[in-house]
PDB file of N, CA and C in Angstrom:
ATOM      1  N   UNK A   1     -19.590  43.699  10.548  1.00  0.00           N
ATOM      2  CA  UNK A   1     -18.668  43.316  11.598  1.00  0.00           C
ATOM      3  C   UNK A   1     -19.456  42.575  12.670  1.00  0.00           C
ATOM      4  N   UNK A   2     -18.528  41.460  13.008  1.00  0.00           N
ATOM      5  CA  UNK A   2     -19.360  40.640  14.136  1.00  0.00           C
ATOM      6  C   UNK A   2     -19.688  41.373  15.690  1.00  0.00           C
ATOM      7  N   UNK A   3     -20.582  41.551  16.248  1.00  0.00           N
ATOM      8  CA  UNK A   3     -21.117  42.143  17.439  1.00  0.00           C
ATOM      9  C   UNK A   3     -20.148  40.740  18.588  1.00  0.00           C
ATOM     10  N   UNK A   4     -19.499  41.903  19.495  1.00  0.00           N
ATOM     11  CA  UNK A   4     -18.785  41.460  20.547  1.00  0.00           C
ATOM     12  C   UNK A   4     -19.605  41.619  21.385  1.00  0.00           C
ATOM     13  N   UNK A   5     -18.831  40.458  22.366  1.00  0.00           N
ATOM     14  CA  UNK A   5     -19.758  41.046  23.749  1.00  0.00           C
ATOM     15  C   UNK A   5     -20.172  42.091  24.409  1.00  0.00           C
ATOM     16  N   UNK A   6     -18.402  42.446  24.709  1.00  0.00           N
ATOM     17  CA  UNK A   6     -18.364  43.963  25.422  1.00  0.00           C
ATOM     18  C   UNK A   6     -19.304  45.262  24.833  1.00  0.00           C
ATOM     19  N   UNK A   7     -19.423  45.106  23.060  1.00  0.00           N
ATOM     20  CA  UNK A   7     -20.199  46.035  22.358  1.00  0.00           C
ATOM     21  C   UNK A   7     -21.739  45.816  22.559  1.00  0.00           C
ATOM     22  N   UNK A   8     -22.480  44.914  23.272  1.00  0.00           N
ATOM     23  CA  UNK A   8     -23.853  45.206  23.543  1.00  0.00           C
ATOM     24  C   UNK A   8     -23.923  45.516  25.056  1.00  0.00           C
ATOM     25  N   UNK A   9     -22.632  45.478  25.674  1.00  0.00           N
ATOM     26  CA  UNK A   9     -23.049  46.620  26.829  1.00  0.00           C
ATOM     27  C   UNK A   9     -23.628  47.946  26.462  1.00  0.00           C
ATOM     28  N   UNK A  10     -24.332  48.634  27.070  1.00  0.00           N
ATOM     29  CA  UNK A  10     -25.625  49.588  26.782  1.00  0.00           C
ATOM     30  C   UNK A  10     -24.184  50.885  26.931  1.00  0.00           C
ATOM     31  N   UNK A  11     -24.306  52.420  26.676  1.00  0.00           N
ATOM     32  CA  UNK A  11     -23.337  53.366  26.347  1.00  0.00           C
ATOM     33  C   UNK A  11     -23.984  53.662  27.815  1.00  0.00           C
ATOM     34  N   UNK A  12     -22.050  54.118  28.395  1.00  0.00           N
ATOM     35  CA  UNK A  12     -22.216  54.898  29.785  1.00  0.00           C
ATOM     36  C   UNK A  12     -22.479  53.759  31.046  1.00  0.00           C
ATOM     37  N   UNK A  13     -22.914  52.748  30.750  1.00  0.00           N
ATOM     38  CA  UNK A  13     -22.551  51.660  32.080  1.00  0.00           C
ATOM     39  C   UNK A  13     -21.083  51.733  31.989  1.00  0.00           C
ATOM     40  N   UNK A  14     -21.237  50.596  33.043  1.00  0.00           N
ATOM     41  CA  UNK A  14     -19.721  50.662  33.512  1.00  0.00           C
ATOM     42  C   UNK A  14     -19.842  49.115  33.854  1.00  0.00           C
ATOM     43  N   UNK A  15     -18.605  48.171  33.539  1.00  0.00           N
ATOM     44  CA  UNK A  15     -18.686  46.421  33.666  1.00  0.00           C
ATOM     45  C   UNK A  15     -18.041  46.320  34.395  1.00  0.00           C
ATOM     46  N   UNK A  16     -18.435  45.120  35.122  1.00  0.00           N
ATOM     47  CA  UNK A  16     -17.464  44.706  36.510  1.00  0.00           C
ATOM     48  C   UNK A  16     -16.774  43.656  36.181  1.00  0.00           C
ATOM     49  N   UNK A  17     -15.320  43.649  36.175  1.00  0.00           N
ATOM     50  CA  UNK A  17     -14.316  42.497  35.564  1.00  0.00           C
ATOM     51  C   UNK A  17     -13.286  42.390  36.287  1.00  0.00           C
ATOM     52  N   UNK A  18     -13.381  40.584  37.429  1.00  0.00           N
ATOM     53  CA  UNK A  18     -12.287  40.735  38.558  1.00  0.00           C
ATOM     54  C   UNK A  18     -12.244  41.560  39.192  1.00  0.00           C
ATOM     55  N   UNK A  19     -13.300  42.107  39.803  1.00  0.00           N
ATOM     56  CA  UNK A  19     -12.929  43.450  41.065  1.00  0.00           C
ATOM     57  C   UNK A  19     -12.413  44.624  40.314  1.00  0.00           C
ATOM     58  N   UNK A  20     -12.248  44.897  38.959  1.00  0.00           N
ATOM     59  CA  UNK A  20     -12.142  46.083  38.345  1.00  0.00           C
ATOM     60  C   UNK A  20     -13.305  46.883  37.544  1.00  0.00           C
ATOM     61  N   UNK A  21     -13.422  47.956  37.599  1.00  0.00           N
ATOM     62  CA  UNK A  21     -14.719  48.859  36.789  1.00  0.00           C
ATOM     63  C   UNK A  21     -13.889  48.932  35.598  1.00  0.00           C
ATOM     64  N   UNK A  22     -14.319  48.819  34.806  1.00  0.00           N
ATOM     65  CA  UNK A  22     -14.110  49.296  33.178  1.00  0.00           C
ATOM     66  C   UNK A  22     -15.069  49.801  32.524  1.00  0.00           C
ATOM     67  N   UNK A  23     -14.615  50.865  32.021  1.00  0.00           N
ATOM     68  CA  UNK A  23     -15.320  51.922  31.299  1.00  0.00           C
ATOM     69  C   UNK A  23     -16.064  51.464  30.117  1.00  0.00           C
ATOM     70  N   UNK A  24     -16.486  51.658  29.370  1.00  0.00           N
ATOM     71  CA  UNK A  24     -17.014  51.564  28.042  1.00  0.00           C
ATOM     72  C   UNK A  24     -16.365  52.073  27.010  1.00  0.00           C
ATOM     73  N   UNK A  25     -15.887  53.209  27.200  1.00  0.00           N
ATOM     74  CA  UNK A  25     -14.581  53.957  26.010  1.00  0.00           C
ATOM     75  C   UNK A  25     -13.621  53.114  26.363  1.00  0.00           C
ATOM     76  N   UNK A  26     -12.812  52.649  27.504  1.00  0.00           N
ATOM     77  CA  UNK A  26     -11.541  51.456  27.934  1.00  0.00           C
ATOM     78  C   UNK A  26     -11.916  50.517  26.851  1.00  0.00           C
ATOM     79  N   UNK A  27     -13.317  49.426  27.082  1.00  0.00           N
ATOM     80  CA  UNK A  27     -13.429  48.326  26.140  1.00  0.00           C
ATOM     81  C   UNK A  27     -13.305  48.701  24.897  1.00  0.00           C
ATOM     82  N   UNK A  28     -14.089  49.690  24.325  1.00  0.00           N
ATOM     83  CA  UNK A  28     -13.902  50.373  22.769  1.00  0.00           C
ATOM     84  C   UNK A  28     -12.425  50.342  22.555  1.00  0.00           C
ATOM     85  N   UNK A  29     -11.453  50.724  23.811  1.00  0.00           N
ATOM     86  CA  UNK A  29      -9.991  51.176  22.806  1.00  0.00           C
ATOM     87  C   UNK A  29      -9.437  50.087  22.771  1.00  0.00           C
ATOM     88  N   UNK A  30      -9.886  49.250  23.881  1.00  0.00           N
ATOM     89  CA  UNK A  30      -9.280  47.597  23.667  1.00  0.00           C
ATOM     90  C   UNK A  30      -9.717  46.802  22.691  1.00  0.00           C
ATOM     91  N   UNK A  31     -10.751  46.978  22.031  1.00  0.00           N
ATOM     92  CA  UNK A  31     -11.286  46.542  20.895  1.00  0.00           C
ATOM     93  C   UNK A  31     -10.752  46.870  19.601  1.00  0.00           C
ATOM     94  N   UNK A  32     -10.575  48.464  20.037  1.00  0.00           N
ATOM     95  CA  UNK A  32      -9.641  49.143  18.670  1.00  0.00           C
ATOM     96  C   UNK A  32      -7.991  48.195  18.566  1.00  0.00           C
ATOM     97  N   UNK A  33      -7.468  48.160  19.466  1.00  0.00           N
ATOM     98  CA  UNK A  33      -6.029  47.462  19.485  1.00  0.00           C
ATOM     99  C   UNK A  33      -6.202  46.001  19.663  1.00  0.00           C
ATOM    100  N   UNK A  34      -7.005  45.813  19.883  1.00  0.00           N
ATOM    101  CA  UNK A  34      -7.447  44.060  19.033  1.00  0.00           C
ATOM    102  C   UNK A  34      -7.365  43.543  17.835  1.00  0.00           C
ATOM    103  N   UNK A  35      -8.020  44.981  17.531  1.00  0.00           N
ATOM    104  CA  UNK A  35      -8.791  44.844  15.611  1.00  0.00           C
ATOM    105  C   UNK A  35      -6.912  45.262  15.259  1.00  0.00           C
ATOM    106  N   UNK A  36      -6.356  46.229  15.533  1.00  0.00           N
ATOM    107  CA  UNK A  36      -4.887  46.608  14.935  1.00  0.00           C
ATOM    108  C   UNK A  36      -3.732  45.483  14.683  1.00  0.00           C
ATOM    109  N   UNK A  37      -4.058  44.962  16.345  1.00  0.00           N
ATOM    110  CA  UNK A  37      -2.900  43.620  16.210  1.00  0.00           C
ATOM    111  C   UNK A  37      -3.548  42.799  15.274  1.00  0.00           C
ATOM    112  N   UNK A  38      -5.299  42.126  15.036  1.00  0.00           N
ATOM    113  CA  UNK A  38      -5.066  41.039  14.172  1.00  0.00           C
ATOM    114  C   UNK A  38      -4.812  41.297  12.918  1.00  0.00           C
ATOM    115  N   UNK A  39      -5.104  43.057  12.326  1.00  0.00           N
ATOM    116  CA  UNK A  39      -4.814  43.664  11.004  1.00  0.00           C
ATOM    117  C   UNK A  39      -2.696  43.076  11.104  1.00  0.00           C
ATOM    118  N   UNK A  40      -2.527  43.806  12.165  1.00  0.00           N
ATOM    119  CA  UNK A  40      -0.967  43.536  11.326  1.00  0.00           C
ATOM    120  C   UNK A  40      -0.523  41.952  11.809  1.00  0.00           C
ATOM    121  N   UNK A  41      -1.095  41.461  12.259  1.00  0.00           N
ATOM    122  CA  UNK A  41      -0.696  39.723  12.333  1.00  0.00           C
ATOM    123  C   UNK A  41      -0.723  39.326  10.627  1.00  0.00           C
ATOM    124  N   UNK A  42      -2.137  39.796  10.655  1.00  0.00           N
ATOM    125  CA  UNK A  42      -2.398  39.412   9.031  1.00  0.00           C
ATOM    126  C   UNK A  42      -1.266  39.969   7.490  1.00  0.00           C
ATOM    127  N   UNK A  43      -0.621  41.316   7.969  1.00  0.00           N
ATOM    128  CA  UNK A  43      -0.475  41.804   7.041  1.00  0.00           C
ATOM    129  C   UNK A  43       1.023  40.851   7.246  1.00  0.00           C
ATOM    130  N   UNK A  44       1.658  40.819   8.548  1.00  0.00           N
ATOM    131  CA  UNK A  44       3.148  40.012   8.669  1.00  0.00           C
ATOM    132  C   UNK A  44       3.284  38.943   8.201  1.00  0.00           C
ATOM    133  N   UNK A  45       2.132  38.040   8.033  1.00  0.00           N
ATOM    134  CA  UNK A  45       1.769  36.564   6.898  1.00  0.00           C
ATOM    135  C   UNK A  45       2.091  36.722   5.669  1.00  0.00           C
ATOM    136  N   UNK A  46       1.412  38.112   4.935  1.00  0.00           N
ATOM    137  CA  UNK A  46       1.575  37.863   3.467  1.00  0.00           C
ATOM    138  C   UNK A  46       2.617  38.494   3.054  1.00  0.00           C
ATOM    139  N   UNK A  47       3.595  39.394   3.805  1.00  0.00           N
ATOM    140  CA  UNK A  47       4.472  40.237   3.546  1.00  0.00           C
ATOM    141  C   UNK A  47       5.679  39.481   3.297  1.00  0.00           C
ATOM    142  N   UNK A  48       6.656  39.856   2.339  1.00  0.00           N
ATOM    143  CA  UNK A  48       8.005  39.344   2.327  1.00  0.00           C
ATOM    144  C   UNK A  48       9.071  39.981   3.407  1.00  0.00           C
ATOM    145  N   UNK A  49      10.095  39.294   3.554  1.00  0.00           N
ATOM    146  CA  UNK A  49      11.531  40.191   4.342  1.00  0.00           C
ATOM    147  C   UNK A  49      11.374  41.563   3.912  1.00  0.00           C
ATOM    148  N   UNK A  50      11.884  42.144   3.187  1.00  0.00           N
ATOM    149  CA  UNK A  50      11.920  43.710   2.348  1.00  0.00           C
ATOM    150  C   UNK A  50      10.921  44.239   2.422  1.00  0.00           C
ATOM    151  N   UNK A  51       9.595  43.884   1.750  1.00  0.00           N
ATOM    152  CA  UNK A  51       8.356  44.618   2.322  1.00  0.00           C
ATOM    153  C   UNK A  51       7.584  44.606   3.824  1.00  0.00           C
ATOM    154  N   UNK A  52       7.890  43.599   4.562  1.00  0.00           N
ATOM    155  CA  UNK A  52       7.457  43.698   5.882  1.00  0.00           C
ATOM    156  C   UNK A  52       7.945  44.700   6.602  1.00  0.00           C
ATOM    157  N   UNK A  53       9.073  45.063   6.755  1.00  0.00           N
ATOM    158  CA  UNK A  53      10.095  45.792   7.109  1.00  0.00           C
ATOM    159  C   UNK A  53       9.371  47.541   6.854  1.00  0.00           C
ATOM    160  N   UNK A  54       9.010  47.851   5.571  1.00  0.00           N
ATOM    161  CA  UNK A  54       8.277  48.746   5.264  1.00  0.00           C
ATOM    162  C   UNK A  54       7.030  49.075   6.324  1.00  0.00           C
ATOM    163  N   UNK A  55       6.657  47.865   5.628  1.00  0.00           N
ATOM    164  CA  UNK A  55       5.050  47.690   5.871  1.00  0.00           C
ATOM    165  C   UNK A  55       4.788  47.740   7.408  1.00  0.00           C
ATOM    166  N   UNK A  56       5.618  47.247   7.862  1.00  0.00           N
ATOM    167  CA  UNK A  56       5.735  47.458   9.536  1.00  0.00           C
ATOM    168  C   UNK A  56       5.970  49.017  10.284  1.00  0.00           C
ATOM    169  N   UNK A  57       6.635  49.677   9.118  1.00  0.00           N
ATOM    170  CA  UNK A  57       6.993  51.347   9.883  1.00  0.00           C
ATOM    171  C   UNK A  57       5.495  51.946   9.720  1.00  0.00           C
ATOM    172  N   UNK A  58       4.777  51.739   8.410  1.00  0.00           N
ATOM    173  CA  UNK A  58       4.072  52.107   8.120  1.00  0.00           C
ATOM    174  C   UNK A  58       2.755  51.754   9.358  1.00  0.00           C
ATOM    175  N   UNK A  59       2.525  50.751   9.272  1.00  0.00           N
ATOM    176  CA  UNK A  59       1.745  50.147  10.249  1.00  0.00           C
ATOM    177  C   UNK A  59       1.902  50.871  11.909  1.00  0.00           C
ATOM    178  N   UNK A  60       3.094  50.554  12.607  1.00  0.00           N
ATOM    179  CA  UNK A  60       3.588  50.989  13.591  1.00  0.00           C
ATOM    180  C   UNK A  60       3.252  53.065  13.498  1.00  0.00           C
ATOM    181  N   UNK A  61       3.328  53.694  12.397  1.00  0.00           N
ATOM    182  CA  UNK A  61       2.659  54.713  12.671  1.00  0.00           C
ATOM    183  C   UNK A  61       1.258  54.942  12.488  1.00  0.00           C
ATOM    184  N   UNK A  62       0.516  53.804  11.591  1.00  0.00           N
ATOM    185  CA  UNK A  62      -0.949  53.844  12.218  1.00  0.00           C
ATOM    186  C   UNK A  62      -1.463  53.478  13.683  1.00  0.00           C
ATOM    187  N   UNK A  63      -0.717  52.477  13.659  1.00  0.00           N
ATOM    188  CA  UNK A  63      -1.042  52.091  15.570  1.00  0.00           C
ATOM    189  C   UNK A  63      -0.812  53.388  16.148  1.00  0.00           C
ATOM    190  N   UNK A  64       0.002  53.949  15.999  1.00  0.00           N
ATOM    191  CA  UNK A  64       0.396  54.922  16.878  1.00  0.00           C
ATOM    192  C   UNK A  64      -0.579  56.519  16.981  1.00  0.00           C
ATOM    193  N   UNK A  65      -0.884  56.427  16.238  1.00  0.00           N
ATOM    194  CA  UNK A  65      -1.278  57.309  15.429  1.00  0.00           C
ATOM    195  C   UNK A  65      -3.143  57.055  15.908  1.00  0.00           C
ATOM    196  N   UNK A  66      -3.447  55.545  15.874  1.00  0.00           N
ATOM    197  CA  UNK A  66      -4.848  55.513  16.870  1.00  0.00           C
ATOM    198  C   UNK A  66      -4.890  55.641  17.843  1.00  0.00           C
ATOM    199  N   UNK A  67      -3.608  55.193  18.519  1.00  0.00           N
ATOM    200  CA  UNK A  67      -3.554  55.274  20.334  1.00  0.00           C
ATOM    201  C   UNK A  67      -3.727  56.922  21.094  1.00  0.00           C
ATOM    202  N   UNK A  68      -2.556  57.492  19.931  1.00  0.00           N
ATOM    203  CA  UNK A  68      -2.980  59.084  20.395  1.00  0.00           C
ATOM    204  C   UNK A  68      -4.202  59.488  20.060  1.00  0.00           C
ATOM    205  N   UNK A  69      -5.024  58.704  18.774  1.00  0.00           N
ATOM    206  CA  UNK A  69      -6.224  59.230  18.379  1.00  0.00           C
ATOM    207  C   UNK A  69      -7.452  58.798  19.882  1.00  0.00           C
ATOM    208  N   UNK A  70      -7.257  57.666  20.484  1.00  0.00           N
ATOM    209  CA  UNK A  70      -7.977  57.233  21.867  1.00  0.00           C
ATOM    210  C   UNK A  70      -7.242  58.040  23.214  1.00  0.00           C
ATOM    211  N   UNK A  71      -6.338  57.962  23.246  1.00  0.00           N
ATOM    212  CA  UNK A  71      -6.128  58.492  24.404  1.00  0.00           C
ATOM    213  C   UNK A  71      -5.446  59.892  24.815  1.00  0.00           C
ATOM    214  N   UNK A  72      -5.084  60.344  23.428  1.00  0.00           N
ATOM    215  CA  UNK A  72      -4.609  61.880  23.456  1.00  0.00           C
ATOM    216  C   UNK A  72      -3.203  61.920  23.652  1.00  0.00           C
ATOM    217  N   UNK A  73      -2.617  62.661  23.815  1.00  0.00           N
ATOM    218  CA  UNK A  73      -0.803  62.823  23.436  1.00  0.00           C
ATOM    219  C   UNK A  73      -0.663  63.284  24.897  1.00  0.00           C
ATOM    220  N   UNK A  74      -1.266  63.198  25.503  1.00  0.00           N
ATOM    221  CA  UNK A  74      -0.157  63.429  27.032  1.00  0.00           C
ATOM    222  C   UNK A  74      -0.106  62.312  27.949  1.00  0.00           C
ATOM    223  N   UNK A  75      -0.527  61.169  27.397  1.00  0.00           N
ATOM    224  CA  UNK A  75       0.282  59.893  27.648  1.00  0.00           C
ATOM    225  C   UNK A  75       0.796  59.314  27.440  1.00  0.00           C
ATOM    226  N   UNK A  76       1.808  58.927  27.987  1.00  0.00           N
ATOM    227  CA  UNK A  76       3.174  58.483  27.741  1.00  0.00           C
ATOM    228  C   UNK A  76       3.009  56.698  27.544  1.00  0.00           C
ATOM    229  N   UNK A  77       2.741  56.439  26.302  1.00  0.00           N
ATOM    230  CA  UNK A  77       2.403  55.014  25.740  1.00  0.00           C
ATOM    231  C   UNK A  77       3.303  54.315  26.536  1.00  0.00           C
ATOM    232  N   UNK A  78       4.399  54.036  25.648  1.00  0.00           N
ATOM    233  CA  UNK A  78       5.463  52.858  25.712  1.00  0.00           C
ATOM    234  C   UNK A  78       6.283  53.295  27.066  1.00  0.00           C
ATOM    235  N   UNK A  79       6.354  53.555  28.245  1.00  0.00           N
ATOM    236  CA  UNK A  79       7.178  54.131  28.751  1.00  0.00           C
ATOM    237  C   UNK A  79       8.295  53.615  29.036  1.00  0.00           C
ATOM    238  N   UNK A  80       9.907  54.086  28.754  1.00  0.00           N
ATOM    239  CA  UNK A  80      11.131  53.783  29.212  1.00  0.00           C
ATOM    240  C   UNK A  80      11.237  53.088  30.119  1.00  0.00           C
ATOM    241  N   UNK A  81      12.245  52.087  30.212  1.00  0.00           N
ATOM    242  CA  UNK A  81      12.535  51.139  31.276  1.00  0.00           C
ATOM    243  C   UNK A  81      13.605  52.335  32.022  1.00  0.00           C
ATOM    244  N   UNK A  82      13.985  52.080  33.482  1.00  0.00           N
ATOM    245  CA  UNK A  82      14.797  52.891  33.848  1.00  0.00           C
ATOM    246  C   UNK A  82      16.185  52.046  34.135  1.00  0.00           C
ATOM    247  N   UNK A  83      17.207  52.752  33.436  1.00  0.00           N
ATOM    248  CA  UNK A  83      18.343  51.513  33.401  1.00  0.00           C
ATOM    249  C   UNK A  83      19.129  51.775  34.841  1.00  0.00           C
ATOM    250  N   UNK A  84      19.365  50.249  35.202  1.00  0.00           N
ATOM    251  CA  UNK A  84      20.093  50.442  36.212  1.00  0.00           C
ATOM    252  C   UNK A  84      21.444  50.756  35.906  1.00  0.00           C
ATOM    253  N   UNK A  85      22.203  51.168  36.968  1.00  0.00           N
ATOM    254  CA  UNK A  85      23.576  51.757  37.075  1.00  0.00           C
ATOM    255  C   UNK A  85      24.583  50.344  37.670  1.00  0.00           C
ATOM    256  N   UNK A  86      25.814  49.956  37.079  1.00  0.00           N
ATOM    257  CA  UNK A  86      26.225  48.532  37.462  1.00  0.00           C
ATOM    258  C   UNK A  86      27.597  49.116  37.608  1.00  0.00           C
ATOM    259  N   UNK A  87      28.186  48.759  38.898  1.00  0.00           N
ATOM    260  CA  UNK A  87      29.352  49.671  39.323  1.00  0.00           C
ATOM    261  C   UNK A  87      30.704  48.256  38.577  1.00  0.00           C
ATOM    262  N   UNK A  88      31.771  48.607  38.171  1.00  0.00           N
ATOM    263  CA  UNK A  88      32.414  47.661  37.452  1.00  0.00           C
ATOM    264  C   UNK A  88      33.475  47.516  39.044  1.00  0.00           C
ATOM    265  N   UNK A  89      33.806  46.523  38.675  1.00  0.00           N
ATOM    266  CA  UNK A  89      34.824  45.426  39.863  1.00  0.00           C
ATOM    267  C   UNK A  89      35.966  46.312  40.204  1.00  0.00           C
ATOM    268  N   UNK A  90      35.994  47.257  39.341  1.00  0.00           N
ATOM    269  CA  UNK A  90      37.860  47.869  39.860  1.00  0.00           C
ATOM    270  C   UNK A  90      36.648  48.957  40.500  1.00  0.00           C
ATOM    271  N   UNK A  91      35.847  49.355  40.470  1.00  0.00           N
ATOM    272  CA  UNK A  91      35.239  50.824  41.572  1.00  0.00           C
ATOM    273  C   UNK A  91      34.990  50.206  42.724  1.00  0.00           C
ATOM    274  N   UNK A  92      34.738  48.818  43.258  1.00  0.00           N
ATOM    275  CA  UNK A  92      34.236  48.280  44.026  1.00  0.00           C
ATOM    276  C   UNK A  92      35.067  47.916  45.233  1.00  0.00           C
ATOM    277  N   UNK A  93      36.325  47.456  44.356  1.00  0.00           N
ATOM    278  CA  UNK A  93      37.649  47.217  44.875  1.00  0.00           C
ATOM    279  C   UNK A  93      38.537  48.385  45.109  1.00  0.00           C
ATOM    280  N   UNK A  94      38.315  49.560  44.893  1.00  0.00           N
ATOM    281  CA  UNK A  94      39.281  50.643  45.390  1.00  0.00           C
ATOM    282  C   UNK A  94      37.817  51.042  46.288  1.00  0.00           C
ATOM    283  N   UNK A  95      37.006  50.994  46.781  1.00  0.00           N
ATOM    284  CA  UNK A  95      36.774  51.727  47.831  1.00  0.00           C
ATOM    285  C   UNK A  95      36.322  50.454  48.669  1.00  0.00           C
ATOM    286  N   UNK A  96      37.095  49.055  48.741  1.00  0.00           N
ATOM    287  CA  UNK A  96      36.368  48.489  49.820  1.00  0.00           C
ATOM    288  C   UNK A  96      37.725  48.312  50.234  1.00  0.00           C
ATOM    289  N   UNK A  97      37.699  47.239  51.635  1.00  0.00           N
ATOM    290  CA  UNK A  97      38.988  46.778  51.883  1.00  0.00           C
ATOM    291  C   UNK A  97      38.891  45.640  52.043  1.00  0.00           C
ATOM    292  N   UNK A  98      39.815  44.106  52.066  1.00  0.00           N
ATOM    293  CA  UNK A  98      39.691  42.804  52.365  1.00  0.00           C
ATOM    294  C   UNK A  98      39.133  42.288  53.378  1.00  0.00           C
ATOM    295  N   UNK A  99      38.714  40.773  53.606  1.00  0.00           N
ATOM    296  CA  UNK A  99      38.003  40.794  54.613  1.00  0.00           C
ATOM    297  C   UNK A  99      38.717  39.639  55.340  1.00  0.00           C
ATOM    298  N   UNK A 100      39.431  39.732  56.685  1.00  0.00           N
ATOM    299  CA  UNK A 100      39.860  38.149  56.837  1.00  0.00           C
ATOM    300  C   UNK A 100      38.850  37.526  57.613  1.00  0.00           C
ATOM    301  N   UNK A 101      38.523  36.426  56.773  1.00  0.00           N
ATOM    302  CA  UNK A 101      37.703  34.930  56.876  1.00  0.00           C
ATOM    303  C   UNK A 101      37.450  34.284  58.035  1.00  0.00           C
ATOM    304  N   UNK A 102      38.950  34.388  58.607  1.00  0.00           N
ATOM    305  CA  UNK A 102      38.910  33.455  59.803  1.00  0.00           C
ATOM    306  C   UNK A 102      38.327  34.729  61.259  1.00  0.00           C
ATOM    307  N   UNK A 103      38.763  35.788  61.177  1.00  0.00           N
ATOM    308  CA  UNK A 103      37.657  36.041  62.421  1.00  0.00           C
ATOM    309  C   UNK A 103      36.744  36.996  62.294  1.00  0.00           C
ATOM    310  N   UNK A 104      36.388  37.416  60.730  1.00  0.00           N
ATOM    311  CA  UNK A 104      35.302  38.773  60.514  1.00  0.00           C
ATOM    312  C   UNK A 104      35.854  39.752  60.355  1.00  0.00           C
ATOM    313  N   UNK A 105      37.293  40.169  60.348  1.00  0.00           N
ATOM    314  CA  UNK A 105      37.905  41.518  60.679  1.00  0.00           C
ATOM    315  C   UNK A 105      38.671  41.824  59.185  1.00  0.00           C
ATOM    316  N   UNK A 106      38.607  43.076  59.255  1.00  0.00           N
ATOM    317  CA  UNK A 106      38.699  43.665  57.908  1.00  0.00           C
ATOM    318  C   UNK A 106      40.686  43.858  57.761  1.00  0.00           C
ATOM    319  N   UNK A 107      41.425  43.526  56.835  1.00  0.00           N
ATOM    320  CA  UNK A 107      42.621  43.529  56.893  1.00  0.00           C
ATOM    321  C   UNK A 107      43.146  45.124  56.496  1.00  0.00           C
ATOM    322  N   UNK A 108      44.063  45.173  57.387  1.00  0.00           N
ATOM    323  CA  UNK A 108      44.505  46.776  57.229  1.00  0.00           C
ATOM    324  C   UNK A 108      45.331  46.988  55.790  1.00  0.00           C
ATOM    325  N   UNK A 109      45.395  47.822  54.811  1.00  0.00           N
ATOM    326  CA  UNK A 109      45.967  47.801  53.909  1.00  0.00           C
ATOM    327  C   UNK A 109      47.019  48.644  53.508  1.00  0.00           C
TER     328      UNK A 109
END
């Protein structure tokens, strides 16, 4: 395997990148999910419709399956988007009241 940069940093320094410290185990796991994505780039090339599909669950639980192996199961990988709440036009309209235009004042109903 070809020697990366980050891999002849010496074990236990720490690299300075943009005003950030990065660890040495950090670069290792970023290296690990480097090497994963170009494995399944590669495998999504030779795969057909029907077997990609497979080959992708399969894959998707090795990825997964290293990430907990680097960073342990009490982090929350992918985390949930939080969905917003969208009030529909008739809730909006029974608790507001009209507005008249011409001097700012709210019409009695």
């Amino acid at each position: 395997m070809a020697e990366t940069p980050s891999s002849s940093l010496r074990k236990g320094k720490n690299m300075k990148d943009h005003n950030f410290m990065i660890s040495e185990s950090e670069v290792e796991a970023e290296q690990n999910l480097m090497q994963l994505k170009d494995e399944e780039e590669r495998h999504s090339i030779r795969g057909s419709k029907r077997s990609r599909s497979k080959g992708d669950e399969s894959l998707s639980d090795i990825i997964m399956a290293k990430i907990q192996e680097i960073f342990g199961n009490d982090i929350e990988v992918f985390p949930t988007k939080k969905q917003r709440r969208y009030r529909s036009l008739v809730s909006i309209y029974m608790v507001t009241r009209p507005v008249n235009a011409a001097n700012d004042t709210r019409v009695k109903a």
